[in-house]
C-alpha atoms as a PDB file:
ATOM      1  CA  UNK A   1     -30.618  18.505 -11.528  1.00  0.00           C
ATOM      2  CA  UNK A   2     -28.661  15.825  -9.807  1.00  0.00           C
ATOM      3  CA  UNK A   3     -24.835  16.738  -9.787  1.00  0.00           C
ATOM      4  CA  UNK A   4     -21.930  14.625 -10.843  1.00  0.00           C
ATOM      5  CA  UNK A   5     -19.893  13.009  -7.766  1.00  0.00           C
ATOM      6  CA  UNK A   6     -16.342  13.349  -7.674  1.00  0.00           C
ATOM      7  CA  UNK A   7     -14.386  10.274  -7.008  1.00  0.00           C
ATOM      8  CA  UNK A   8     -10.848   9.929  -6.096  1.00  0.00           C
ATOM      9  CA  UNK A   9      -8.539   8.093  -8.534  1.00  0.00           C
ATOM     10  CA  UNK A  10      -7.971   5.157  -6.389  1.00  0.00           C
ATOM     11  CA  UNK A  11     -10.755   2.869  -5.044  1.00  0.00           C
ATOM     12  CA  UNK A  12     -10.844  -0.329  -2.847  1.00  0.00           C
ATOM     13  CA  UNK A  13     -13.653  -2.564  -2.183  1.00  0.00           C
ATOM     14  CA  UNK A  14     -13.850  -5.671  -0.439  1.00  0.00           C
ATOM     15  CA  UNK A  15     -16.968  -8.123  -0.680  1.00  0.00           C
ATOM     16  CA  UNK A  16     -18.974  -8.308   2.658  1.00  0.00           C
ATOM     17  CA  UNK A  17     -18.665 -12.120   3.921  1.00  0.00           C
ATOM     18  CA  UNK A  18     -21.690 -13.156   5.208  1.00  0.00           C
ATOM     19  CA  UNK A  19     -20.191 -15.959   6.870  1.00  0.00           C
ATOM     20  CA  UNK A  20     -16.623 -16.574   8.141  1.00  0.00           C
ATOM     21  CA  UNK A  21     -14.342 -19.674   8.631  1.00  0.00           C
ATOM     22  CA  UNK A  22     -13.965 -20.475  11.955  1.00  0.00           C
ATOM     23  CA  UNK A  23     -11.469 -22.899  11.633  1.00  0.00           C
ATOM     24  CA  UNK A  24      -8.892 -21.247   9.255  1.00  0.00           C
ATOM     25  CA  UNK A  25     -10.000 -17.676  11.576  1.00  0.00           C
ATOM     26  CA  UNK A  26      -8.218 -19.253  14.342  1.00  0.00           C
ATOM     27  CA  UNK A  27      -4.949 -20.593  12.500  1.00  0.00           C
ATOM     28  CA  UNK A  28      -5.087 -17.179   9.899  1.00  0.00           C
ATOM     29  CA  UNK A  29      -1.869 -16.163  11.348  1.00  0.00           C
ATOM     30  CA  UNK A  30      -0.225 -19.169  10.497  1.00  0.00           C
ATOM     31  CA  UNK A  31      -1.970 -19.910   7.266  1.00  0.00           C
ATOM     32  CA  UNK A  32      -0.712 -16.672   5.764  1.00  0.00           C
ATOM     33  CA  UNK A  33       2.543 -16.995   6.242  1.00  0.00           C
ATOM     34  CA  UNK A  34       3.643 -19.003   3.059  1.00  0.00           C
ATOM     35  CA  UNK A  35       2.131 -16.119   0.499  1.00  0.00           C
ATOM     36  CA  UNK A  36       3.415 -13.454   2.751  1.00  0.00           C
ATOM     37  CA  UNK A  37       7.203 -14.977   2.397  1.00  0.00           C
ATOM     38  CA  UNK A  38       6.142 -14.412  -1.560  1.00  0.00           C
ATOM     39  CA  UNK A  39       5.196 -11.254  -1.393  1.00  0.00           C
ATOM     40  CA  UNK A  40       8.614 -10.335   0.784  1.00  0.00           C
ATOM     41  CA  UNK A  41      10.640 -11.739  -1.283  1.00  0.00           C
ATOM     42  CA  UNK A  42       9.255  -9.225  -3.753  1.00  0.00           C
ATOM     43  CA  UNK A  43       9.168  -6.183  -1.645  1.00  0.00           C
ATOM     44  CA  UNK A  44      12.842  -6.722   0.359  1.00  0.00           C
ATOM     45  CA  UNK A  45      15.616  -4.965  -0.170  1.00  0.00           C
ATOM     46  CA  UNK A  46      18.869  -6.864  -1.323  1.00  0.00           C
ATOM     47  CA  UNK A  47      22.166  -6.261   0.874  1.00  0.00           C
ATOM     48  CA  UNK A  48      24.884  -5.346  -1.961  1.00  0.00           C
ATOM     49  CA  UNK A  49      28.311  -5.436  -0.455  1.00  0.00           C
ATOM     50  CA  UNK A  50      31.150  -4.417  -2.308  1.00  0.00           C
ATOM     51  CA  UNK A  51      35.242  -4.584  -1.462  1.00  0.00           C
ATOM     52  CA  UNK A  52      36.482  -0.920  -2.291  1.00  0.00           C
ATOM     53  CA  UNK A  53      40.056   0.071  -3.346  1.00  0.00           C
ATOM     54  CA  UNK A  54      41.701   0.244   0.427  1.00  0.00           C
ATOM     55  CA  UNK A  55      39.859  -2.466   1.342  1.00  0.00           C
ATOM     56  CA  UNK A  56      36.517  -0.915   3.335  1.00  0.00           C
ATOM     57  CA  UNK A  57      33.867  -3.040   2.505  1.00  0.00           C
ATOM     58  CA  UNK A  58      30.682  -0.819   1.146  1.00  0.00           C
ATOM     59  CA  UNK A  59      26.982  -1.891   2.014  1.00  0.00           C
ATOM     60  CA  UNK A  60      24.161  -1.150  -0.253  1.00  0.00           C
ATOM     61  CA  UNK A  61      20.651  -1.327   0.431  1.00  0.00           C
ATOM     62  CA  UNK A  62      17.833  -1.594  -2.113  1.00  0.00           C
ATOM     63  CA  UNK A  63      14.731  -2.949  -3.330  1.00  0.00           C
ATOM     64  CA  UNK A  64      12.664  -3.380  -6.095  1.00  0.00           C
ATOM     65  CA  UNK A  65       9.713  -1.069  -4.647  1.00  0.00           C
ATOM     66  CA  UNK A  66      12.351   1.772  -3.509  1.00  0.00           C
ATOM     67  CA  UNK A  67      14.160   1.492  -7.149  1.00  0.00           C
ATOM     68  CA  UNK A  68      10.549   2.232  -8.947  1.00  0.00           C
ATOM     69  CA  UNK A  69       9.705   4.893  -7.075  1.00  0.00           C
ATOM     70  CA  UNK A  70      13.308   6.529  -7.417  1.00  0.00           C
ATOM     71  CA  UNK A  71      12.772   5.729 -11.161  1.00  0.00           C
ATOM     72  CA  UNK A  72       9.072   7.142 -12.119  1.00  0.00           C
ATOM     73  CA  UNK A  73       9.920  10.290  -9.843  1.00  0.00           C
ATOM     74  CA  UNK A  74      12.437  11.412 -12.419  1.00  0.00           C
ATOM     75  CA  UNK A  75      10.697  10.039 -15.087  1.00  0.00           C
ATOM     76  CA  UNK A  76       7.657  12.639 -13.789  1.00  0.00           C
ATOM     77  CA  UNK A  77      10.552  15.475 -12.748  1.00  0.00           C
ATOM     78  CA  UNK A  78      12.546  15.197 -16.478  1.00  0.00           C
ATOM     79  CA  UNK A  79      10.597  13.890 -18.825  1.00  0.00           C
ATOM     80  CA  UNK A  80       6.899  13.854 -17.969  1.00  0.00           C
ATOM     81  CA  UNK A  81       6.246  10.378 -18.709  1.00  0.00           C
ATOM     82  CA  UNK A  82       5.143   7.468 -16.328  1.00  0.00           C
ATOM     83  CA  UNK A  83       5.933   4.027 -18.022  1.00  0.00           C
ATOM     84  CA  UNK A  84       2.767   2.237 -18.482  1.00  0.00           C
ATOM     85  CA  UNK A  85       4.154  -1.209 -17.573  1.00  0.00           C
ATOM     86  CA  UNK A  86       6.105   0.328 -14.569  1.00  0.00           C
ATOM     87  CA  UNK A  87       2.279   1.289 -13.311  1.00  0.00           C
ATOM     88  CA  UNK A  88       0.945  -1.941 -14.481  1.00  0.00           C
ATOM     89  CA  UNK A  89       3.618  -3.760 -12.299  1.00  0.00           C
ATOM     90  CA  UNK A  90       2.908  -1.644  -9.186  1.00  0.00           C
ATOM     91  CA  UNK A  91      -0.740  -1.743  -9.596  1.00  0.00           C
ATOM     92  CA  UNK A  92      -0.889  -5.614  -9.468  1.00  0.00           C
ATOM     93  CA  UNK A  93       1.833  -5.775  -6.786  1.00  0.00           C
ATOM     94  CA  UNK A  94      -0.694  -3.686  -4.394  1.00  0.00           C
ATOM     95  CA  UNK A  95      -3.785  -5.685  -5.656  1.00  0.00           C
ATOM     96  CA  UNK A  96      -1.591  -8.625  -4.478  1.00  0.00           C
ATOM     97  CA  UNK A  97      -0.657  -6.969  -1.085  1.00  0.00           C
ATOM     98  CA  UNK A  98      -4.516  -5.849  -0.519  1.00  0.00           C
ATOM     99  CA  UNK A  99      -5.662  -9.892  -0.825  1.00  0.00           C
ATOM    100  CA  UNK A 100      -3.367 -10.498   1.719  1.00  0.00           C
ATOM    101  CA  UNK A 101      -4.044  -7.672   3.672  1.00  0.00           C
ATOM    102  CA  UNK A 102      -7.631  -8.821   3.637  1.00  0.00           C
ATOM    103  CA  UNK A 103      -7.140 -12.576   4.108  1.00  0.00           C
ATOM    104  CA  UNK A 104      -4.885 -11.340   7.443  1.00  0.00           C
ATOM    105  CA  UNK A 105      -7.219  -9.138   8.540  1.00  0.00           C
ATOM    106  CA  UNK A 106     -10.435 -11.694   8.236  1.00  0.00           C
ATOM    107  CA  UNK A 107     -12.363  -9.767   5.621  1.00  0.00           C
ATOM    108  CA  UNK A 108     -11.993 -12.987   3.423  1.00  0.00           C
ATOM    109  CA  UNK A 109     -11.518 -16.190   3.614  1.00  0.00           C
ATOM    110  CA  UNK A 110     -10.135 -16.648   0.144  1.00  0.00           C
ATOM    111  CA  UNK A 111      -6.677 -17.664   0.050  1.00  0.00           C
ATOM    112  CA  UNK A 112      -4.878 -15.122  -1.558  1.00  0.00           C
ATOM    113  CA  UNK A 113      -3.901 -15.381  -5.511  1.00  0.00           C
ATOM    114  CA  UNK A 114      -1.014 -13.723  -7.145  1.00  0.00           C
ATOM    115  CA  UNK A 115      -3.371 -13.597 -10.340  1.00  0.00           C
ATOM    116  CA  UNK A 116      -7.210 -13.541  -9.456  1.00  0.00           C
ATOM    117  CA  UNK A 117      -9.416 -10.770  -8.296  1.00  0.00           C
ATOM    118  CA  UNK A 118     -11.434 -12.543  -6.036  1.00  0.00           C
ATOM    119  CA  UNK A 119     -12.960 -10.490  -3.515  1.00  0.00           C
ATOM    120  CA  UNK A 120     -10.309  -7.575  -3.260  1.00  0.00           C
ATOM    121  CA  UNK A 121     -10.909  -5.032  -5.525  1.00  0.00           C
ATOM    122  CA  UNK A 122      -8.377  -2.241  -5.851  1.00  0.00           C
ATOM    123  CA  UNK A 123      -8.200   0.131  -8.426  1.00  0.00           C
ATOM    124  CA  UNK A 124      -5.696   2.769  -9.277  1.00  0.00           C
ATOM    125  CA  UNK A 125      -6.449   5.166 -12.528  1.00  0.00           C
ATOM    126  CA  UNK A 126      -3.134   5.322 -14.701  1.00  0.00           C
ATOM    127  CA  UNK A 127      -2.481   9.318 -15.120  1.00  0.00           C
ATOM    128  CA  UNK A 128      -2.352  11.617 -17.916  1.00  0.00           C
ATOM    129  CA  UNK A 129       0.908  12.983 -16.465  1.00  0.00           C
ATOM    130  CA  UNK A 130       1.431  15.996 -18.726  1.00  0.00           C
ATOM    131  CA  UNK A 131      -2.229  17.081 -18.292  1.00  0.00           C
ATOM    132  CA  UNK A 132      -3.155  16.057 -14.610  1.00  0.00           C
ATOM    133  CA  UNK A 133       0.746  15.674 -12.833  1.00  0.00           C
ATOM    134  CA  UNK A 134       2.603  18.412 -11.945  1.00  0.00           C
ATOM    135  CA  UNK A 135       6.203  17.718 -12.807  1.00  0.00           C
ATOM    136  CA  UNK A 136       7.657  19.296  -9.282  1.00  0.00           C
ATOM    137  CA  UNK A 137       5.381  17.241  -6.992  1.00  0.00           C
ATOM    138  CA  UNK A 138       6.680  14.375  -5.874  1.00  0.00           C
ATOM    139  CA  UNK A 139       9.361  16.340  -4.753  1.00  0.00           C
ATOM    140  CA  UNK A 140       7.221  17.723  -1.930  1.00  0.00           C
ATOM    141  CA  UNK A 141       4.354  14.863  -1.470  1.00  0.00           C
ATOM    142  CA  UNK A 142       6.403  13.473   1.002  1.00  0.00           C
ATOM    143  CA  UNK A 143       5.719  16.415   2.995  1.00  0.00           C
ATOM    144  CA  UNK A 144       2.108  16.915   2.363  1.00  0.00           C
ATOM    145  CA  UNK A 145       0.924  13.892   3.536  1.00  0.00           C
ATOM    146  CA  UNK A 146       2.513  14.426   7.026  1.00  0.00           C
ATOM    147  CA  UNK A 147      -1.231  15.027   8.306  1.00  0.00           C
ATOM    148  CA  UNK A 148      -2.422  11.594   6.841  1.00  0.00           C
ATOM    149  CA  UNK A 149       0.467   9.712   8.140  1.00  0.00           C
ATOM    150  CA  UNK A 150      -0.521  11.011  11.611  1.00  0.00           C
ATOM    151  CA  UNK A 151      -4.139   9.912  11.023  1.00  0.00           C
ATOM    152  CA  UNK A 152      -3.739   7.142   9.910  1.00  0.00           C
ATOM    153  CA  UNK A 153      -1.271   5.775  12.819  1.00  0.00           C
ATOM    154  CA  UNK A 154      -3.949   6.379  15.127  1.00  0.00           C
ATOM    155  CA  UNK A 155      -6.630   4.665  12.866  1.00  0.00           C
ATOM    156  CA  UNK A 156      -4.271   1.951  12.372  1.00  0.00           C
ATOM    157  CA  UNK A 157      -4.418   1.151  16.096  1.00  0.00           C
ATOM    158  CA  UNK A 158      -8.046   1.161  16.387  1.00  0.00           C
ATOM    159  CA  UNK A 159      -8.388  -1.223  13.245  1.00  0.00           C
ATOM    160  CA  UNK A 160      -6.012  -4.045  14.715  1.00  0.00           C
ATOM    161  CA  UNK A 161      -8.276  -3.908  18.084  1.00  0.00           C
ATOM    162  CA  UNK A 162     -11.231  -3.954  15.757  1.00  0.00           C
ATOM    163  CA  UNK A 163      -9.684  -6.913  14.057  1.00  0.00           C
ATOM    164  CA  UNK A 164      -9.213  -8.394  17.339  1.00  0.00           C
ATOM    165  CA  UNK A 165     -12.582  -7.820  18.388  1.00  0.00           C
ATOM    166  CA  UNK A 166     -13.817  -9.796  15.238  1.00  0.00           C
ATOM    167  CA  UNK A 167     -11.295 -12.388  15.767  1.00  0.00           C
ATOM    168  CA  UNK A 168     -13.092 -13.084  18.489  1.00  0.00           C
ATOM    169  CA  UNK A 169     -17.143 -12.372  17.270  1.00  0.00           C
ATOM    170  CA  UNK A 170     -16.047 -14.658  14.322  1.00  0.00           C
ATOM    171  CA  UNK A 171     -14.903 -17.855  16.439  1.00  0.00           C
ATOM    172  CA  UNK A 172     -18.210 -17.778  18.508  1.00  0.00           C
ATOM    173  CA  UNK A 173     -20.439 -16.891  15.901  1.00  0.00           C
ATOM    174  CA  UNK A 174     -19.253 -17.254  12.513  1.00  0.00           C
ATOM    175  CA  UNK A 175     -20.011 -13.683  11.808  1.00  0.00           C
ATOM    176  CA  UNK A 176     -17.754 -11.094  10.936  1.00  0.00           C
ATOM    177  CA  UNK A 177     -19.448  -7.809  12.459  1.00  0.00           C
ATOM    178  CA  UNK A 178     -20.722  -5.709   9.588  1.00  0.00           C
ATOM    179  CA  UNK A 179     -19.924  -2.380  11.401  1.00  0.00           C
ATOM    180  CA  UNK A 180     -16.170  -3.418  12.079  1.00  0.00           C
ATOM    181  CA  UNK A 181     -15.470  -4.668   8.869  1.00  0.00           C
ATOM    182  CA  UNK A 182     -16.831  -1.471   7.132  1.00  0.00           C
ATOM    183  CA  UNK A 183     -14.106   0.714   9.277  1.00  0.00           C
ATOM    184  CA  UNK A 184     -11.058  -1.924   8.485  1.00  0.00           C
ATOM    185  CA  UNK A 185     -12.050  -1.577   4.786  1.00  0.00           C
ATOM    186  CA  UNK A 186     -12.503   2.103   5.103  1.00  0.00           C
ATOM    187  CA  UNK A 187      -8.894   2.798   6.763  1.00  0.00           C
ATOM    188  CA  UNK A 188      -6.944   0.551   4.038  1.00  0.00           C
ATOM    189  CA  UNK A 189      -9.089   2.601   1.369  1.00  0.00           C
ATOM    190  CA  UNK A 190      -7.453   5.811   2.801  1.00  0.00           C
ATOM    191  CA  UNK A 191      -4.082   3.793   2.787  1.00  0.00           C
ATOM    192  CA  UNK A 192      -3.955   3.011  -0.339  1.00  0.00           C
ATOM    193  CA  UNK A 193      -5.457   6.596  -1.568  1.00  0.00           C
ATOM    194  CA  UNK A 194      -1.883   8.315   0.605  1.00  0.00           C
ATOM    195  CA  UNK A 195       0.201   5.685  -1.199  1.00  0.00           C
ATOM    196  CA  UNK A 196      -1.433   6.614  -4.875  1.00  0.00           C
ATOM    197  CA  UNK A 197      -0.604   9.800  -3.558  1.00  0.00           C
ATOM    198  CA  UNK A 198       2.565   9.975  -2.080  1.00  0.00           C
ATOM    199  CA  UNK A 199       4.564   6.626  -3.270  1.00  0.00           C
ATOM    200  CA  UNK A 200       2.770   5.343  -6.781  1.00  0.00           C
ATOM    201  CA  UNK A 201       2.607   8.879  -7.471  1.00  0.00           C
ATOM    202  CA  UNK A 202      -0.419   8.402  -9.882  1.00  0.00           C
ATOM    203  CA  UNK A 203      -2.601  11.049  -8.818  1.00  0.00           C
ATOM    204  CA  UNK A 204      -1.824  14.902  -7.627  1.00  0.00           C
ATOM    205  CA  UNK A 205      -5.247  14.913  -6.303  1.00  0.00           C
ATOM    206  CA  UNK A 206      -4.608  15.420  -2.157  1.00  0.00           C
ATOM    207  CA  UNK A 207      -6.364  12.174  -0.311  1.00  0.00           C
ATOM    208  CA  UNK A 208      -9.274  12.959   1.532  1.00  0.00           C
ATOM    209  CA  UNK A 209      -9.646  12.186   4.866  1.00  0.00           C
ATOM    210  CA  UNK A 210     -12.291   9.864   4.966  1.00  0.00           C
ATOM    211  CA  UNK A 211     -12.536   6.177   5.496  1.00  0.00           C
ATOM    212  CA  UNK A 212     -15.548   6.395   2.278  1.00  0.00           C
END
């Protein structure tokens, strides 16, 4: 009898070219910069600065991203409850970051959209936070996932000199190499399964370390 496969609750998959630009490969840097300013502008924080009573001038620092994940950590801690359209705003956010992501890092050559799919597909499963979140977790997450920061720094490195490597490959061939683009895409699956983890806070399920 053939057993069921367990999946994690967070899946990314990213359509195999089999041809790449040349031309926009070799000006990528410069042709993602306009949607990346978008995307900042959504992710920054805002300087607040406010004139106290003797006259000390008080900075604050936040951000929209920060702010959420303040917000659903108490909302998990007090009340047990993850606001649906709180998840549906960071889900598409991320789906957002991964096209660009992937448009950076050559695995497309479809210019990123703020609304369409396209060849990015990230997937986060919205929890049933009484029955599969522990209330006290994201308390400690931050912690946990000490081992897959340290991991994935390393991995990191090794997928911008793959990148480079396919920079390369791609402006003499046309060709993104198979093998290369099948570790990028594995190392920002395992980035986004830590973030699920540790900042979306939609799963309690530890991330496995595996680039699958």
């Amino acid at each position: 009898m053939a057993q069921s496969k367990t999946t994690y609750p967070v899946s990314l998959e990213i359509d195999y070219p089999p041809k790449s630009n040349r031309l926009t490969a070799l000006f990528r840097i410069f042709l993602v910069i306009p949607v990346s300013l978008i995307l900042t502008i959504l992710t920054s924080s805002v300087a607040d600065m406010n004139a106290s009573a003797n006259g000390e001038t008080n900075i604050y620092s936040y951000g929209i991203i920060g702010s959420l994940f303040s917000a659903t950590a108490i909302m998990i801690l007090f009340r047990q409850r993850y606001p649906k359209w709180w998840y549906s705003f960071n889900l598409e956010l991320n789906r957002f970051s991964a096209r660009i992501g992937a448009y950076l890092f050559l695995l497309t050559d479809k210019y990123p959209s703020t609304e369409d799919e396209q060849s990015v597909h990230l997937n986060i499963e919205f929890p049933d936070v009484k029955k599969d979140l522990n209330r006290w977790m994201p308390l400690v997450k931050w912690f946990l996932a000490i081992p897959h920061y340290i991991a994935l720094s390393f991995l990191g490195l090794v997928a911008i000199v793959g990148t480079l490597v396919a920079w390369v490959t791609i402006l003499v061939t046309g060709k993104y190499p198979k093998e290369i683009f099948d570790f990028v895409v594995g190392v920002n699956r395992w980035s986004y399964r830590v973030l699920a983890y540790m900042f979306l806070l939609t799963t309690d399920k530890y991330p496995p370390f595996s680039l699958k």
